[in-house]
Protein backbone atom coordinates (compact mmCIF):
# COMPACT_ATOMS: atom_id res chain seq x y z
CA UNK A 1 -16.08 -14.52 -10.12
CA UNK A 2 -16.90 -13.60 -6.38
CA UNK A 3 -15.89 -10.36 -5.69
CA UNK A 4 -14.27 -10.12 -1.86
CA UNK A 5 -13.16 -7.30 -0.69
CA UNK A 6 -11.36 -8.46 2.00
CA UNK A 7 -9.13 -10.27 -0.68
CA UNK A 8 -6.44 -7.38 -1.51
CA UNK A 9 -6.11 -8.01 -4.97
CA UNK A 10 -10.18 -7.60 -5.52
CA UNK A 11 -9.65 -4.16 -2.95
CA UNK A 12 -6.75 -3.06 -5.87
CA UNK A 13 -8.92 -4.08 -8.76
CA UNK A 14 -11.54 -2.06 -7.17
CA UNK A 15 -9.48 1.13 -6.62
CA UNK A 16 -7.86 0.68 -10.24
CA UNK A 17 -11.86 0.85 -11.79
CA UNK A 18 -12.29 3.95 -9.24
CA UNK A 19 -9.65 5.50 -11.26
CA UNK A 20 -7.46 6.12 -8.01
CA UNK A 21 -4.11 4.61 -10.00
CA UNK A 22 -4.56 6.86 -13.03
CA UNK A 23 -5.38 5.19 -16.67
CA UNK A 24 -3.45 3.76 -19.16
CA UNK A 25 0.23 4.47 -19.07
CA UNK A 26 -0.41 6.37 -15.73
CA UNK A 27 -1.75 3.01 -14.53
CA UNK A 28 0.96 0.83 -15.79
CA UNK A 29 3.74 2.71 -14.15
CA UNK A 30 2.14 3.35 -11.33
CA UNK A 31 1.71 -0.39 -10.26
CA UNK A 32 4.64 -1.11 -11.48
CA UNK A 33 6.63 1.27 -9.10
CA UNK A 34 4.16 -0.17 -6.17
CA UNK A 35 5.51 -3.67 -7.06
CA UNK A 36 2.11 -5.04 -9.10
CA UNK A 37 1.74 -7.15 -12.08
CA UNK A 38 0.50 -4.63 -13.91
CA UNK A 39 -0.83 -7.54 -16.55
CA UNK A 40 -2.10 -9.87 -13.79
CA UNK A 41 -4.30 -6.57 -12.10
CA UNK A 42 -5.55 -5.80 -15.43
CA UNK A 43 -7.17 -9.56 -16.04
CA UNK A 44 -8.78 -9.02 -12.49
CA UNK A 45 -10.33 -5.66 -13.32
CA UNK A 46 -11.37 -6.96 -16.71
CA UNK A 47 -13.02 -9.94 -14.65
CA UNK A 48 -14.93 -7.66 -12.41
CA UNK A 49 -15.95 -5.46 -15.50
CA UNK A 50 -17.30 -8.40 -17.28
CA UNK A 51 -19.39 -9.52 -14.38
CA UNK A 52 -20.26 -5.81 -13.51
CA UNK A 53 -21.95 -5.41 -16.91
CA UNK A 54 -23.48 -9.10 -16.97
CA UNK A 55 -21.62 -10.61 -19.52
CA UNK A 56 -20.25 -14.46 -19.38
């Protein structure tokens, strides 16, 4: 995965690992109410994580 920051699902995924939309349940709703696949954001962050901490 390339991470592009001018792509503003990456820029969400970013902000989601920065903790600025809560954890957990916090999260969840919180996307939600913004209109966000709360399962779709979650793969991306999990992508980022993964490549983050060097694993395939």
């Amino acid at each position: 995965m390339i991470l592009d920051l001018d792509n503003p699902i990456h820029k969400l995924a970013i902000e989601c690992i920065r903790g600025y939309w809560g954890n957990g349940i916090d999260r969840y709703n919180r996307l939600r109410r913004a209109g966000y696949n709360y399962e779709e954001m979650q793969e991306v962050v999990n992508q980022i994580c993964r490549v983050t901490r060097g694993a395939k």
